[in-house]
Protein backbone atom coordinates (compact mmCIF):
# COMPACT_ATOMS: atom_id res chain seq x y z
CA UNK A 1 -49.69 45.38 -21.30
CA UNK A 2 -53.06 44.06 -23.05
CA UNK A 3 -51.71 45.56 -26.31
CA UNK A 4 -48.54 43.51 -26.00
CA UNK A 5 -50.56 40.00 -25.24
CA UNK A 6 -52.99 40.66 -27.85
CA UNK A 7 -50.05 41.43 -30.40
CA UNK A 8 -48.32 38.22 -29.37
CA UNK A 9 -51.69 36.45 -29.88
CA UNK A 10 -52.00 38.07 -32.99
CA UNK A 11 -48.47 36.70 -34.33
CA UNK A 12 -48.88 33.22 -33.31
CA UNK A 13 -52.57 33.14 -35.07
CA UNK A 14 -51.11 34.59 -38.05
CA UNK A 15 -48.50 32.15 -37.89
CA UNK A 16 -50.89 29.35 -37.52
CA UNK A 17 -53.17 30.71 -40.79
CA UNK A 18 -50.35 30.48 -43.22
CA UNK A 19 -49.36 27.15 -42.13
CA UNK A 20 -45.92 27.79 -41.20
CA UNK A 21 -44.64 26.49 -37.82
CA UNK A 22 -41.87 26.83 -36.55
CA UNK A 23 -39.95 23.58 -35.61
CA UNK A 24 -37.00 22.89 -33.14
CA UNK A 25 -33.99 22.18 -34.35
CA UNK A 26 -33.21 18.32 -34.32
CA UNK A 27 -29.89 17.42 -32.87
CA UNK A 28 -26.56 15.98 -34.82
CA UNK A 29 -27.01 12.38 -35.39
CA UNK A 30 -24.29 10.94 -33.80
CA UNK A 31 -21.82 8.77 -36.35
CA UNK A 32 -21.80 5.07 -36.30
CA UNK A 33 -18.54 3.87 -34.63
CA UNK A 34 -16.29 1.84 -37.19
CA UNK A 35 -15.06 -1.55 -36.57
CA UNK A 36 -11.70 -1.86 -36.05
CA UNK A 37 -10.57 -3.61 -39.53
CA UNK A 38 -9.60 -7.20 -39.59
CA UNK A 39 -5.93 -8.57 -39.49
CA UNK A 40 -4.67 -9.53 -42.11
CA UNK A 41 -4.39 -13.71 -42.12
CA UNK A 42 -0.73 -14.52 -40.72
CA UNK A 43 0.37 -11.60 -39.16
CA UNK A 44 -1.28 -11.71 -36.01
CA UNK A 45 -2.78 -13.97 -33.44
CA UNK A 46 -5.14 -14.66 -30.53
CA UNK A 47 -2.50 -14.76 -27.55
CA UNK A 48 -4.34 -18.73 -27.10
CA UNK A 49 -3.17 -19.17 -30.71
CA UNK A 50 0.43 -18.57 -30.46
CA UNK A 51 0.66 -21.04 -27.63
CA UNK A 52 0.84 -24.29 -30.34
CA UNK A 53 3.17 -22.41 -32.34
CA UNK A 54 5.35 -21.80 -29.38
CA UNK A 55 5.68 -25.55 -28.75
CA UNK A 56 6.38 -26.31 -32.33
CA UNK A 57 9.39 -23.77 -32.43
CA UNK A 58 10.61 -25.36 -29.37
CA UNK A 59 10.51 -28.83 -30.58
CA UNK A 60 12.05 -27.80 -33.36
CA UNK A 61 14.73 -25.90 -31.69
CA UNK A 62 15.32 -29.10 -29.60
CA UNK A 63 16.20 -31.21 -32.36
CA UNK A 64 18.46 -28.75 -33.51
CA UNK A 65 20.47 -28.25 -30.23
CA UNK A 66 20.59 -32.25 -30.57
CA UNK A 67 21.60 -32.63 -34.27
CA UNK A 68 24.55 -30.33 -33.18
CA UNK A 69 25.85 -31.97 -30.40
CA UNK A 70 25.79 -35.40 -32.54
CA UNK A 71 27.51 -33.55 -35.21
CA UNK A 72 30.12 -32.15 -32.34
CA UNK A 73 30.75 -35.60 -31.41
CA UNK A 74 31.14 -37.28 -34.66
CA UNK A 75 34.10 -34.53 -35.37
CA UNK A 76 35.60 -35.52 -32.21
CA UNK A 77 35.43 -39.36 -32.69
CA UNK A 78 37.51 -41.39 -34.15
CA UNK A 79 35.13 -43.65 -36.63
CA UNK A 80 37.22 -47.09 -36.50
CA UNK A 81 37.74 -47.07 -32.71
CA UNK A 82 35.00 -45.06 -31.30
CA UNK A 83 37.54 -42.99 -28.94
CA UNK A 84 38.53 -39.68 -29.27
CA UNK A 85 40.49 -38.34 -31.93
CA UNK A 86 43.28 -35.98 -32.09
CA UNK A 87 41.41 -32.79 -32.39
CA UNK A 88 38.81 -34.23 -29.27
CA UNK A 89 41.35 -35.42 -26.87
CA UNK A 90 43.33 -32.23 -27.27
CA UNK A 91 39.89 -29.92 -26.03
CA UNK A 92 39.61 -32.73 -23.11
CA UNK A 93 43.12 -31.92 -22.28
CA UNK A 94 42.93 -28.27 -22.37
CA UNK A 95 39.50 -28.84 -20.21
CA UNK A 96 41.53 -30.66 -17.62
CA UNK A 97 44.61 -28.62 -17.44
CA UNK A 98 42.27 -25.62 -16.47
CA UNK A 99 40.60 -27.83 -13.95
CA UNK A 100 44.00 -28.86 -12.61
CA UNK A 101 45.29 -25.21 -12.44
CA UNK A 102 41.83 -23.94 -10.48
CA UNK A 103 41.54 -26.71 -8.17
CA UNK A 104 45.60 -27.43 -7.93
CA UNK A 105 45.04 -31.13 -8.57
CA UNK A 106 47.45 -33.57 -10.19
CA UNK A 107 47.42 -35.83 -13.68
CA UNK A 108 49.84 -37.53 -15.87
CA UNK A 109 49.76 -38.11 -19.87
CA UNK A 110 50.70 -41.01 -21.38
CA UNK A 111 51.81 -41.55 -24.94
CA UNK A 112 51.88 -44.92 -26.25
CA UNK A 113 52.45 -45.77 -29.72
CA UNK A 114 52.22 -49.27 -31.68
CA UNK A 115 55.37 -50.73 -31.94
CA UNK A 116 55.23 -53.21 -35.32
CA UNK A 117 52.04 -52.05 -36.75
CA UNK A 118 53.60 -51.12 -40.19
CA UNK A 119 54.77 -54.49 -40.83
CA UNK A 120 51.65 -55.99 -39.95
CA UNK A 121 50.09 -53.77 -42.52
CA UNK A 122 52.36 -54.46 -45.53
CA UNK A 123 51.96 -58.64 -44.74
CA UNK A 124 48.55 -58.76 -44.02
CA UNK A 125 46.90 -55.52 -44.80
CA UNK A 126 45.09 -52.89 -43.44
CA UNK A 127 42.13 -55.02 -41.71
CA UNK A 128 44.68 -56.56 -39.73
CA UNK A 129 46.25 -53.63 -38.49
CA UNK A 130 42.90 -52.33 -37.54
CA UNK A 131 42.08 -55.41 -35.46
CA UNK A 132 45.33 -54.93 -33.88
CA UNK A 133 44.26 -51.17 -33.23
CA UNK A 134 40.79 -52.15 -32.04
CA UNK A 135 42.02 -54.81 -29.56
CA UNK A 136 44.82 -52.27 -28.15
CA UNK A 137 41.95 -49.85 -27.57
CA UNK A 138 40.25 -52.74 -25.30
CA UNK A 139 43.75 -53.48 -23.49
CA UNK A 140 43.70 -49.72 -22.72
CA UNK A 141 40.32 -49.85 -21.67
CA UNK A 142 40.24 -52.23 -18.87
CA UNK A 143 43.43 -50.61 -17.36
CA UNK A 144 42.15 -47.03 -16.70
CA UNK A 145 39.13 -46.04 -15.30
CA UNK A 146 36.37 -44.09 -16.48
CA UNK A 147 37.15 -40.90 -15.59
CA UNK A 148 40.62 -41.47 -17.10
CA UNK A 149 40.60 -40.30 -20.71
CA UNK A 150 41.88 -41.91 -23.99
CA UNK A 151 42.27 -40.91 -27.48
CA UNK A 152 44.22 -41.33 -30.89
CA UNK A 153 46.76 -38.71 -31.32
CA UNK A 154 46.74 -39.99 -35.31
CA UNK A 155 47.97 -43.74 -37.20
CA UNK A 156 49.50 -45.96 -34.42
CA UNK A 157 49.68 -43.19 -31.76
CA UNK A 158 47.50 -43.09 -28.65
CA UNK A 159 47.37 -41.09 -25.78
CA UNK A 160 45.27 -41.24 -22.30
CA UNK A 161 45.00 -38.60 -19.73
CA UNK A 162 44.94 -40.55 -15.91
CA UNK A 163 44.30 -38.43 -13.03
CA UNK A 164 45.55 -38.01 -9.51
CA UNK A 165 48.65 -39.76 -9.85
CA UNK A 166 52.11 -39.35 -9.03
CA UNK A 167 55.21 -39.09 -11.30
CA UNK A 168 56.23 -42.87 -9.73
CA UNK A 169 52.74 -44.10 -10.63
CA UNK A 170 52.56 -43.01 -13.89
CA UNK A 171 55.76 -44.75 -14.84
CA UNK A 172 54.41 -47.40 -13.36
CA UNK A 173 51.16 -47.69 -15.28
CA UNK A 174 53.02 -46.71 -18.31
CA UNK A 175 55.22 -49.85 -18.21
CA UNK A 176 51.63 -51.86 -17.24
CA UNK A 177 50.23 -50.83 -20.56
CA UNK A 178 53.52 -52.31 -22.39
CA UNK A 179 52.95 -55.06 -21.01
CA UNK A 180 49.33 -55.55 -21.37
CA UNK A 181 49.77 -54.59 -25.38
CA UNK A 182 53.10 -56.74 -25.33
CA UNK A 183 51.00 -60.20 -24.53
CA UNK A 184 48.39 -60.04 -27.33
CA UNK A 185 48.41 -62.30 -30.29
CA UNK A 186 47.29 -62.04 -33.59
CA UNK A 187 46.99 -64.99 -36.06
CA UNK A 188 46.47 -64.02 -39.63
CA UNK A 189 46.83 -66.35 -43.03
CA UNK A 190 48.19 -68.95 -40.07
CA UNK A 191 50.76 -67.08 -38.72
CA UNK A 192 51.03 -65.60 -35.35
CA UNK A 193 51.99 -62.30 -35.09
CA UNK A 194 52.40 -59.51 -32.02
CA UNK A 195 52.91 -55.93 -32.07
CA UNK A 196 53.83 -54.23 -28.93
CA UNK A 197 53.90 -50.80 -27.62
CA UNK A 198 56.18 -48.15 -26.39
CA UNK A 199 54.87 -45.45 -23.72
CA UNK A 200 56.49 -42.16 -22.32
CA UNK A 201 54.90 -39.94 -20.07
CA UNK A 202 54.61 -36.28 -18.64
CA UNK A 203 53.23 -34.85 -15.63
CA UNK A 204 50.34 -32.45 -15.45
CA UNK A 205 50.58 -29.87 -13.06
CA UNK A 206 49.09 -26.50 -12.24
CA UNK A 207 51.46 -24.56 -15.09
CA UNK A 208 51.17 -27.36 -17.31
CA UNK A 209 50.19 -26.20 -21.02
CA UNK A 210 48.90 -29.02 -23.58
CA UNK A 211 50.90 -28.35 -26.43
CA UNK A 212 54.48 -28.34 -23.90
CA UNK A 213 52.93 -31.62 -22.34
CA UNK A 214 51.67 -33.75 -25.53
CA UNK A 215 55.28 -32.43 -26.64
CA UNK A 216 57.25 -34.07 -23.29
CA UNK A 217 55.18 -37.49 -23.56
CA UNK A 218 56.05 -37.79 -26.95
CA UNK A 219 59.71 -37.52 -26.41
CA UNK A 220 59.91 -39.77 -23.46
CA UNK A 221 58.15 -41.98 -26.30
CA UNK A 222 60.73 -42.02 -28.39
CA UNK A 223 63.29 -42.57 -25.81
CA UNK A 224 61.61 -45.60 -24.45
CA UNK A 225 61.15 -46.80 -27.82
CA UNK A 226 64.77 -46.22 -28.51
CA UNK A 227 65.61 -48.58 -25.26
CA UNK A 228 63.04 -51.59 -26.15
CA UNK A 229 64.64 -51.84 -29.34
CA UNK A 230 68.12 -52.06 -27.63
CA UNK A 231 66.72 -54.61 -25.19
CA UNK A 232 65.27 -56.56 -28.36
């Protein structure tokens, strides 16, 4: 056992004498983390920063959704009389026939067309007849209400959608209209002038389709035409 210490003893002195010692091995150094890299400008955001770009595409969005429905009801206006024209009276009827068929309600459709408005044009001109047009509008106006619908089929012809009334009624308020259009008077270069309306009308029920019904009105039209000019 002493021959083993002093041997040990020995080694280390030795050791010590050449000046070599030995050294522990120093651990790994660890790597330096990496940030993450940047994003690129554009692409993405702080979820705070999207929230004013957010508003602005809704704004914008906005204004579109409004520019449309302008646009939607400029194609379905007429420009001179500021009803609808053929094309938006015809959706409106469509509209209500499906409302009538659901709910089993009741409507009539009216078809009134100028009378002299050709002459009136070829003596005095196109403004004239489209003061006569605008001032039929107005007649037509103050004898429905406003849930009741009106718009020009195309040229002289008009039509208006009333609802909730009978066959009897809408006869009725068919031959009221004549009359109403019968008792203006135009003047124009000194004379006085009048122009006059004929009206036929069709029922709207639950099987009632809008291209059968404008179709009916029309004819009755033309019949009742046919008969003022007799009575003339």
């Amino acid at each position: 056992m002493k021959k083993k210490t002093r041997s040990t003893a020995s080694g280390a002195a030795k050791r010590r004498k050449s000046g070599v010692v030995a050294r522990k091995a120093a651990p790994p150094r660890a790597r330096p983390l990496k940030a993450p890299p940047a994003p690129p400008p554009g692409r993405t955001l702080a979820p705070n920063d999207g929230k004013p770009a957010v508003r602005r595409l809704r704004a914008q969005l906005a204004q579109a959704l409004k520019r449309i429905d302008e646009l939607q009801a400029h194609a379905d206006t007429d420009f001179l009389l500021d009803i609808l024209n053929r094309r938006g009276f015809e959706r409106e009827l469509n509209r209500s026939l499906a409302y009538i068929e659901r709910y089993h309600a009741s409507g009539a459709l009216i078809v009134l067309d100028v009378d002299r408005l050709k002459p009136i044009n070829d003596a005095f001109g196109h403004a004239a007849g489209d003061e006569v047009l605008r001032e039929i509008v107005a007649v037509l106006r103050r004898h429905v209400r406003s849930s009741d619908v009106i718009g020009r089929l195309g040229g002289d012809e008009f039509a208006l959608l009333l609802w909730n009334l009978s066959e009897t009624d809408a006869h009725a308020k068919a031959a009221l209209l004549e009359q109403a259009v019968d008792r203006l008077t135009f003047v124009f270069r000194g004379r006085s002038v009048t122009a006059g309306a004929s009206a036929g009308v069709a029922v709207l029920g639950p099987r009632a389709e809008a291209g059968k019904a404008l179709e009916a009105a029309d004819r009755a039209m033309y019949v009742r035409k046919a008969q003022r000019r007799h009575e003339a």
